[in-house]
Protein backbone atom coordinates (compact mmCIF):
# COMPACT_ATOMS: atom_id res chain seq x y z
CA UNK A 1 0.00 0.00 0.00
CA UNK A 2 0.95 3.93 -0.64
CA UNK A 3 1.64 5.10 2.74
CA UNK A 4 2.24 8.80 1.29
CA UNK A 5 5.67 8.87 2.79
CA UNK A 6 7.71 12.12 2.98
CA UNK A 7 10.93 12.25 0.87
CA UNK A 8 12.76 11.63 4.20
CA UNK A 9 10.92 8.70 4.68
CA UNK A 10 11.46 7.27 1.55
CA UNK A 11 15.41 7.66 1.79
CA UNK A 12 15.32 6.26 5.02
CA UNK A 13 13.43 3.24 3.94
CA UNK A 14 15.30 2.84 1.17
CA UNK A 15 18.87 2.91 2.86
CA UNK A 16 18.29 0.41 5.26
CA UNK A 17 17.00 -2.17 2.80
CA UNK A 18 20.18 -2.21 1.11
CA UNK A 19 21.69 -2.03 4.44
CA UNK A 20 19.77 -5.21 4.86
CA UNK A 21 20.12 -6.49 1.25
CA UNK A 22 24.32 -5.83 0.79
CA UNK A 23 25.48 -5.79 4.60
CA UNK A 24 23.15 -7.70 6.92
CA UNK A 25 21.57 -10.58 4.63
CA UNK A 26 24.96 -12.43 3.97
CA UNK A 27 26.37 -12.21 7.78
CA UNK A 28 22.77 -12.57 9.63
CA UNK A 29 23.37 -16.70 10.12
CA UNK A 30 26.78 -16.37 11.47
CA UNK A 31 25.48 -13.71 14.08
CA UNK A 32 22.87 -16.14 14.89
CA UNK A 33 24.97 -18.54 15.55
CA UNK A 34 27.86 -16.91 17.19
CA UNK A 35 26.39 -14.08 18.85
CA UNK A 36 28.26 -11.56 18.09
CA UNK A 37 27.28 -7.87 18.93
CA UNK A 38 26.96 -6.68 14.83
CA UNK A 39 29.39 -3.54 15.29
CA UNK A 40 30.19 -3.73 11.53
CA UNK A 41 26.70 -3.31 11.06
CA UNK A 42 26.53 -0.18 13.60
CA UNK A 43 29.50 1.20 11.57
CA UNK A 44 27.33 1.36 8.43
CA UNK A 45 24.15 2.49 10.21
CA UNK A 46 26.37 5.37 11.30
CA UNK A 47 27.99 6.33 8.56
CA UNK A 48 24.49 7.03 6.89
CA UNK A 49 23.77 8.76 9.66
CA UNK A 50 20.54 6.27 9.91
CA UNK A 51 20.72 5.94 13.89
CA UNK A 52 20.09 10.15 13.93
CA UNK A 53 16.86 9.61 12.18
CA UNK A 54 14.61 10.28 15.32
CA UNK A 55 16.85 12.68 17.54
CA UNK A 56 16.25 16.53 16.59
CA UNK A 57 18.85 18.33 13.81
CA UNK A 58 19.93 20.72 16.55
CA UNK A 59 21.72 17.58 18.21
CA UNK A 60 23.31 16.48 14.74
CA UNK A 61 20.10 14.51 13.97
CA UNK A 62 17.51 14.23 10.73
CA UNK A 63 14.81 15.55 12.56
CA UNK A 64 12.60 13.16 12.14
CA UNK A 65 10.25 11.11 14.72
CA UNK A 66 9.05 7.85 15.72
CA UNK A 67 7.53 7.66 12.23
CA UNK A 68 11.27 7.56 10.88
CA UNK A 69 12.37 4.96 14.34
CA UNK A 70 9.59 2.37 12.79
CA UNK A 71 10.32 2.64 9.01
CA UNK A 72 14.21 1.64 9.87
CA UNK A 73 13.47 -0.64 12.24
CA UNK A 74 11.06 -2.44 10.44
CA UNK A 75 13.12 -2.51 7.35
CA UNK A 76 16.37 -3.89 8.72
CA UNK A 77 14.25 -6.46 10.65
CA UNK A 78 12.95 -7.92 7.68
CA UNK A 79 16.52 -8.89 6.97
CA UNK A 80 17.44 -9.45 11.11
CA UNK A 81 15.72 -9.00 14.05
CA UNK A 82 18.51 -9.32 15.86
CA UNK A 83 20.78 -7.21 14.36
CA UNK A 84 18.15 -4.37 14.11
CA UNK A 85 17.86 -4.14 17.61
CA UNK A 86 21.23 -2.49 17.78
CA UNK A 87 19.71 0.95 16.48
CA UNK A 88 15.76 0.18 17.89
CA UNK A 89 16.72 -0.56 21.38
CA UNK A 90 18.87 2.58 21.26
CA UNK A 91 15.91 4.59 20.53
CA UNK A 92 14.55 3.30 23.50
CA UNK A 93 17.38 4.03 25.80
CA UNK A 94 17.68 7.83 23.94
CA UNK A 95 13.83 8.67 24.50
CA UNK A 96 13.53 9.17 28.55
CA UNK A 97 16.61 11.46 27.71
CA UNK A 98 14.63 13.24 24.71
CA UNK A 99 11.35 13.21 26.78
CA UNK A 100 12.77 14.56 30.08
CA UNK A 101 16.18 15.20 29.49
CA UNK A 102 17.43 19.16 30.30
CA UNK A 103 19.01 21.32 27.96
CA UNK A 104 22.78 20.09 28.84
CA UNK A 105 21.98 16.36 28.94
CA UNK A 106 20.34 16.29 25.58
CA UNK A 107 23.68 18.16 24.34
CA UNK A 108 25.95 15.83 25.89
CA UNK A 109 24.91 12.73 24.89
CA UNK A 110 22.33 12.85 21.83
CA UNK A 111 24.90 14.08 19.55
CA UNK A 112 27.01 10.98 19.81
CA UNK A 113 23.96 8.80 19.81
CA UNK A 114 22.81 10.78 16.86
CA UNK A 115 26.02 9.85 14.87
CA UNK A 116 26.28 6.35 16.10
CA UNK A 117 29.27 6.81 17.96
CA UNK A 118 27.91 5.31 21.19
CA UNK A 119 24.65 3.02 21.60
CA UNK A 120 22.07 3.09 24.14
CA UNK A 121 19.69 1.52 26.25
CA UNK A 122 16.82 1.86 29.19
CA UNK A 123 17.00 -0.90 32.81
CA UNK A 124 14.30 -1.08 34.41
CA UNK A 125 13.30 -4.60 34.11
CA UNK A 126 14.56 -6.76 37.09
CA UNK A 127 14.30 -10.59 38.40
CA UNK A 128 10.93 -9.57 40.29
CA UNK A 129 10.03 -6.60 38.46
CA UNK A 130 8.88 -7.61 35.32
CA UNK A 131 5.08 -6.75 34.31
CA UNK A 132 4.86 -5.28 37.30
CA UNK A 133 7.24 -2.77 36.79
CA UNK A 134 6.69 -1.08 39.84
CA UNK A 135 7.96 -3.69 41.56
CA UNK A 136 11.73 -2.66 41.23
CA UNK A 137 14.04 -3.19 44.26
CA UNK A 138 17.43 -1.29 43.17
CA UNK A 139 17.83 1.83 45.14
CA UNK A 140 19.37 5.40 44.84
CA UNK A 141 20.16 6.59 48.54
CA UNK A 142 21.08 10.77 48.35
CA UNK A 143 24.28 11.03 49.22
CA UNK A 144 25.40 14.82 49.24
CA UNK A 145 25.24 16.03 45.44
CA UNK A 146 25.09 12.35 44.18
CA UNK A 147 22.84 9.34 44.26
CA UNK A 148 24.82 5.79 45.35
CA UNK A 149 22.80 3.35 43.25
CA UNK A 150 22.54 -0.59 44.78
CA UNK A 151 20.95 -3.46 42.51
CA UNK A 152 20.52 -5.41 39.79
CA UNK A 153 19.00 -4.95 36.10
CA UNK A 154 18.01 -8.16 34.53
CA UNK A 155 17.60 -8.86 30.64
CA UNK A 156 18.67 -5.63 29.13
CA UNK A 157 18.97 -5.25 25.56
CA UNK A 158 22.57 -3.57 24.34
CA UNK A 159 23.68 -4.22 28.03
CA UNK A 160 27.56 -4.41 28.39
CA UNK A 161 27.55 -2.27 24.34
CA UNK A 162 26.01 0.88 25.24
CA UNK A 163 27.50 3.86 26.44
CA UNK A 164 25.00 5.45 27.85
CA UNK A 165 22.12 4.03 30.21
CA UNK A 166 18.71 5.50 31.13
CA UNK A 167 18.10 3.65 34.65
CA UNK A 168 15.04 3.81 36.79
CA UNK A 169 15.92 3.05 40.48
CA UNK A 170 13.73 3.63 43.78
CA UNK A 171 14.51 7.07 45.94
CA UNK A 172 12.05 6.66 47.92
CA UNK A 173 11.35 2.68 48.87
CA UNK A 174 8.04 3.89 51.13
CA UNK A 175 6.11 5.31 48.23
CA UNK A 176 6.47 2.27 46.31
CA UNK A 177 6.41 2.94 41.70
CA UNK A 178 5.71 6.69 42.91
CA UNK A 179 9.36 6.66 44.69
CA UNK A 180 11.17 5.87 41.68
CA UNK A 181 13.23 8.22 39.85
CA UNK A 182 15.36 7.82 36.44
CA UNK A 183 18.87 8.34 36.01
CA UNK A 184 22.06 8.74 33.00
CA UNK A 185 24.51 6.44 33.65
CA UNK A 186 27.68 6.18 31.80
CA UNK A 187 29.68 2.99 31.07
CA UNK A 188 32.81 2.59 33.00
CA UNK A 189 31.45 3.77 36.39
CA UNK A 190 32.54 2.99 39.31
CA UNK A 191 30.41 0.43 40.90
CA UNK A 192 28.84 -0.54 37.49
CA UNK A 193 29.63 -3.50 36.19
CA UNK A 194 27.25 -6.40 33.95
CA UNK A 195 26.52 -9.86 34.52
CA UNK A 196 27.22 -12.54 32.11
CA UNK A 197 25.73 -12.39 28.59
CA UNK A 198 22.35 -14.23 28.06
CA UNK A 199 22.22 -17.16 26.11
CA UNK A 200 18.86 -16.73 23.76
CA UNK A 201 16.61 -18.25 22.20
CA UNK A 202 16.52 -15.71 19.41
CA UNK A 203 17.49 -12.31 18.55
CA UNK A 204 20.96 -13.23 19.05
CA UNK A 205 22.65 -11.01 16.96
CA UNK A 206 21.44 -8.56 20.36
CA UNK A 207 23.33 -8.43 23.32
CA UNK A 208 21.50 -9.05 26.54
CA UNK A 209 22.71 -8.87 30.11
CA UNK A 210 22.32 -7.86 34.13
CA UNK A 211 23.41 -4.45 34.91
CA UNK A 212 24.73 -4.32 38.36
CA UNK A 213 25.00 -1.67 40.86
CA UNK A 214 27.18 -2.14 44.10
CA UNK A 215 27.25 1.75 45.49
CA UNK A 216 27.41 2.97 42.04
CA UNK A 217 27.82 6.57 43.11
CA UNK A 218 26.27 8.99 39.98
CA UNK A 219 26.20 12.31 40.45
CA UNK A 220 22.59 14.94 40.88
CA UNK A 221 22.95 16.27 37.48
CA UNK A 222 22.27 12.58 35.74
CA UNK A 223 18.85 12.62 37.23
CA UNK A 224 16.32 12.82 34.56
CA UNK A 225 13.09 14.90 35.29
CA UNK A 226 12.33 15.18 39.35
CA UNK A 227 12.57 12.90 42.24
CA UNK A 228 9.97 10.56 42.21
CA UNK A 229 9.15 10.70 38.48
CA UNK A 230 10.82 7.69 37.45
CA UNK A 231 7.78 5.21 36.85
CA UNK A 232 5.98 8.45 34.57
CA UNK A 233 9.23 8.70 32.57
CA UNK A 234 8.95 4.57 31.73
CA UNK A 235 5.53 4.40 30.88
CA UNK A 236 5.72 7.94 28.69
CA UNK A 237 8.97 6.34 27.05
CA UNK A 238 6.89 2.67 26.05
CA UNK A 239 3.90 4.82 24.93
CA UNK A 240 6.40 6.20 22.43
CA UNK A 241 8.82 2.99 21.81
CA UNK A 242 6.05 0.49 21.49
CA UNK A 243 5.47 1.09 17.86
CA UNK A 244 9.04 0.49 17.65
CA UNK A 245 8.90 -3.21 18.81
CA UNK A 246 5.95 -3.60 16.96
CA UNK A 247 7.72 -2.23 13.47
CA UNK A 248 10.28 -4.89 14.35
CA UNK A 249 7.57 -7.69 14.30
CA UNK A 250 5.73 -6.19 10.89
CA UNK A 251 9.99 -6.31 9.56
CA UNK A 252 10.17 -9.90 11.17
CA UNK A 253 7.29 -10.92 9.27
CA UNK A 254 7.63 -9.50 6.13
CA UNK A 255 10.82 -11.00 5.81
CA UNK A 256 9.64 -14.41 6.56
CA UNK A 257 6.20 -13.90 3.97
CA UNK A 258 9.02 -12.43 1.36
CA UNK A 259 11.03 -16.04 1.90
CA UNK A 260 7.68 -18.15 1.70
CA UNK A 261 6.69 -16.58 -1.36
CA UNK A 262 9.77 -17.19 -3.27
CA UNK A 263 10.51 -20.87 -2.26
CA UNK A 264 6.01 -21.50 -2.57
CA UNK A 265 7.52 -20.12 -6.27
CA UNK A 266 10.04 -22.26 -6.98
CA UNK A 267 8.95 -25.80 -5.46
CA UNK A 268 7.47 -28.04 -7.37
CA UNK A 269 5.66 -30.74 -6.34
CA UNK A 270 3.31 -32.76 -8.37
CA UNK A 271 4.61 -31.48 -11.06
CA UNK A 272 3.31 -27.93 -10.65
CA UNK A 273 4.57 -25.16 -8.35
CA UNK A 274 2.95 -25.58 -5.27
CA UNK A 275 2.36 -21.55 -5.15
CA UNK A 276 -0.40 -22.78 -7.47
CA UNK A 277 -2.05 -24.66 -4.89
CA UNK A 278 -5.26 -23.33 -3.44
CA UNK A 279 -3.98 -23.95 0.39
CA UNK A 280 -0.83 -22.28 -0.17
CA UNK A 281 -2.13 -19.84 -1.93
CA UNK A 282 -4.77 -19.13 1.15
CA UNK A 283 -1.73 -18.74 3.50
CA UNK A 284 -0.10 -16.61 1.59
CA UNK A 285 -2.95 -14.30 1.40
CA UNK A 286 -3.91 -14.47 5.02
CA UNK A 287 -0.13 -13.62 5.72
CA UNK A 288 -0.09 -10.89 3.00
CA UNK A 289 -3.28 -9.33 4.85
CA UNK A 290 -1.93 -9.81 8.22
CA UNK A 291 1.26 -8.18 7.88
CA UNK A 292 -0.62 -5.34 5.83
CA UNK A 293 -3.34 -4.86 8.52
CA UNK A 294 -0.13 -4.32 10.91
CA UNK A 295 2.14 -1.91 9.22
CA UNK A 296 -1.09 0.37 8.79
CA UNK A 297 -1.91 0.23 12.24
CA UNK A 298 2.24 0.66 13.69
CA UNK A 299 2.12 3.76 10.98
CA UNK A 300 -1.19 5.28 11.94
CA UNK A 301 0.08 5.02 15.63
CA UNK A 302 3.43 6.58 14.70
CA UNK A 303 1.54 9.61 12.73
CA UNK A 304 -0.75 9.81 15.98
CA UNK A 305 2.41 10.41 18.19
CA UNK A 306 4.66 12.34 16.24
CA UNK A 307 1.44 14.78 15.29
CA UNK A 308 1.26 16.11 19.14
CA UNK A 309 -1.79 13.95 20.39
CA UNK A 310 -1.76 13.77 24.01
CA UNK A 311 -3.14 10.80 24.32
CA UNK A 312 -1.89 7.46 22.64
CA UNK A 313 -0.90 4.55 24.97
CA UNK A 314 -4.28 2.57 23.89
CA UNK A 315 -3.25 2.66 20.28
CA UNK A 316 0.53 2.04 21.28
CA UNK A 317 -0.50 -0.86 23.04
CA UNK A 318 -2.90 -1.74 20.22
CA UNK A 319 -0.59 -2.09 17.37
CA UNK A 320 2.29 -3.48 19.66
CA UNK A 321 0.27 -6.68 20.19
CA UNK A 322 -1.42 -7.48 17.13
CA UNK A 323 1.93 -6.64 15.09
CA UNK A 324 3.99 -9.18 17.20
CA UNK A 325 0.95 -11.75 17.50
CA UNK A 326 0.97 -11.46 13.81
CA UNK A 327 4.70 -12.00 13.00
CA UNK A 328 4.30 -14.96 15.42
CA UNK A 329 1.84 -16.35 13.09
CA UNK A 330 3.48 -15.42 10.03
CA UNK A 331 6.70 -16.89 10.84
CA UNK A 332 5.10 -19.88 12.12
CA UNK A 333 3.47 -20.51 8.45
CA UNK A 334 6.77 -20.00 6.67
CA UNK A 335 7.88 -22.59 8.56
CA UNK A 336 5.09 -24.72 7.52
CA UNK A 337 5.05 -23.86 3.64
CA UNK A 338 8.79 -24.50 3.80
CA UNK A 339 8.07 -28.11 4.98
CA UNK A 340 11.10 -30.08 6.26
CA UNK A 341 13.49 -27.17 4.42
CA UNK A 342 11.71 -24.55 7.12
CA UNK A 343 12.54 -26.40 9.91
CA UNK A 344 16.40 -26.63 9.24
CA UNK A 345 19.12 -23.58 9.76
CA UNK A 346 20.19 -23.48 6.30
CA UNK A 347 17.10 -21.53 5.40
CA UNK A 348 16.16 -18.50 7.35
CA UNK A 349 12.67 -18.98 8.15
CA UNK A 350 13.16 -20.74 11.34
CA UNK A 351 15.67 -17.74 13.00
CA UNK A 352 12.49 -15.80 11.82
CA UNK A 353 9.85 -17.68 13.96
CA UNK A 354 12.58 -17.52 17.16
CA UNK A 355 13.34 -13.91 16.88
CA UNK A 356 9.50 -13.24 16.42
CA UNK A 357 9.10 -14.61 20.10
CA UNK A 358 10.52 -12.16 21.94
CA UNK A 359 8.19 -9.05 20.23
CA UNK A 360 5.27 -10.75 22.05
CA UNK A 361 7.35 -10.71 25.39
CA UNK A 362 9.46 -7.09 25.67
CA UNK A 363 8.23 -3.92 26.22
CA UNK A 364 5.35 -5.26 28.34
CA UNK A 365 3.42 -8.73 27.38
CA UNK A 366 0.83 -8.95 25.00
CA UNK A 367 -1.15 -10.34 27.97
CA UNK A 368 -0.04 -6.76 29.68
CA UNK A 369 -1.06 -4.90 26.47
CA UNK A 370 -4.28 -6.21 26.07
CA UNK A 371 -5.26 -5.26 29.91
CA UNK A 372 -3.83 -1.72 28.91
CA UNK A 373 -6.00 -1.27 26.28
CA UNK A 374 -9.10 -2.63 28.06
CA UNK A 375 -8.45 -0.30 30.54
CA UNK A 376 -8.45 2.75 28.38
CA UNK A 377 -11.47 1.42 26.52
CA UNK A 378 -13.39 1.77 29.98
CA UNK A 379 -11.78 4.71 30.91
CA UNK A 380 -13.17 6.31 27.67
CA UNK A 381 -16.76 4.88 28.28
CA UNK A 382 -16.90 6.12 31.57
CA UNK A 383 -16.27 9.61 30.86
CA UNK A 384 -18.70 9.65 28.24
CA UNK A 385 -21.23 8.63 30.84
CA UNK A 386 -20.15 11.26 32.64
């Protein structure tokens, strides 16, 4: 479909699918299989100035918005999901600093994020903080003019290969989520060190790992917005980010109905192509509408944000979990039109179906989504009634 993209928008599609054709396509296997953080791939993102696509020109960005985070992302994740998480889950570590970051922290660190000279990423996920993200145990205890940080971060994406760290923590442990607060951290210091790297099921091009905080002492002027507005600065940051996971899962997808299509093309059974049989064809459609039905809704929701609407987290939520439901689906019926060939390494369809997983898990469950939009729906009947 003609999404009327801006010139922009068309460049920046269009540059990371030969990113994907020329650099990530013939090396996306090995990082699967060795899992190796993809810095030649970084390299390239930043010398075409790709991972500056969402941060403002002032700060050596393109100026665009989260419309320009979900084309990229979704285009080099139709090639790797893993690999495409080196630039996505930087946007998601740059936008508490975008959101609520002063005048002097945006200028000190978004112009090397903007010209991929250092990665980021957000912590705030821990071993008993998970959907309930308020649940977070690590602590920042004043200390003077600095915050001593104790605790553990579990499974964060780009841990131990970023630079720079957006971390909630609790200042207040008696007011519970509303005594959290959100800080910059910096690789390298002292008193902040990460665990081992995970070992994944997919996306494993992506580097995952513990952050850990033994009296990690960071100074006042990392704190991002006010004490106590750390929880606010998380959920304001997924409201914006989730269309980011889900472009990932409509790039995941596309990839794997792009792959079905061909080989459904060129396998012959019977005698015929089996692209001309009735039940493949009816998968292929169905996965041709799917995907379709989910880059419309990640776009509108992009649009929705980037045009000033103040209020957005239903349709966030909304696209987040159909888009990664869908690629689950998709990937799974690659898979299945592949046959036997589907199921085996030498053909990329099943790395597709395991990096698909994780877009129903991250960034808050589908289960999680589903209650958030629920909730909104209510909320919105309610004061209608009133």
């Amino acid at each position: 479909m003609n999404y009327f993209l801006t010139e922009l928008q068309e460049m920046i599609r269009d540059i990371c699918h030969k990113i994907g054709e020329e650099k990530i396509k013939p090396v996306r296997a090995r990082y699967d299989e060795t899992q190796e953080f993809p810095w030649d791939v970084v390299k390239v993102l930043a010398e075409t100035d790709i991972c500056g696509c969402y941060i403002p020109e002032e700060y050596g960005g393109m100026g665009g918005g989260i419309m320009e985070m979900v084309i990229a992302t979704e285009e080099l994740s139709r090639f790797c999901g893993g690999i495409a998480l080196a630039f996505a889950a930087t946007g998601l570590g740059t936008y508490p600093i975008l959101l609520f970051g002063t005048p002097e922290q945006k200028a000190k660190y978004l112009p090397d994020i903007a010209k991929g000279k250092k990665l980021a990423a957000f912590a705030i996920t821990e071993a008993n903080a998970g959907s309930d993200a308020s649940g977070i145990s690590t602590t920042a205890r004043k200390d003077g003019d600095s915050y001593i940080l104790n605790g553990t971060k579990q499974w964060i994406t780009n841990g131990g290969e970023a630079e720079t760290y957006s971390v909630v923590a609790l200042t207040d442990k008696s007011k519970g989520g509303r005594g959290a607060s959100a800080f910059i951290l910096e690789k390298g210091m002292p008193g902040f060190s990460f665990g081992k790297k995970e070992d994944k099921m997919g996306i494993r091009a992506s580097a995952t790992r513990e952050l850990v905080f033994e009296d990690c002492r960071v100074p006042k002027s990392q704190l991002l917005g006010r004490e106590g507005m750390g929880f606010l600065v998380a959920m304001k940051t997924f409201d914006r980010t989730r269309p980011g996971v889900a472009s990932q899962a409509v790039g995941i997808a596309q990839g794997a109905l792009d792959e079905a299509l061909r080989y459904a093309h060129q396998r012959h059974q019977f005698g015929k192509p089996i692209s001309s049989f009735q039940g493949i064809q009816f998968m292929l459609a169905d996965m041709a509408m799917k995907v379709e039905a989910s880059r419309a809704m990640v776009y509108a929701a992009a649009r929705m944000i980037d045009a000033g609407e103040e209020k957005f987290s239903k349709e966030s939520a909304m696209c987040k979990a159909f888009a990664s439901d869908v690629a689950m689906e998709v990937t799974t019926n690659a898979v299945q039109i592949l046959g036997g060939y589907g199921y085996m390494k030498e053909f990329p369809v099943e790395k597709m179906m395991r990096d698909a997983k994780i877009t129903q898990i991250y960034e808050g469950t589908n289960q999680i989504q589903r209650g958030v939009i629920a909730s909104h729906m209510i909320k919105d009947l309610l004061s209608h009634k009133s």
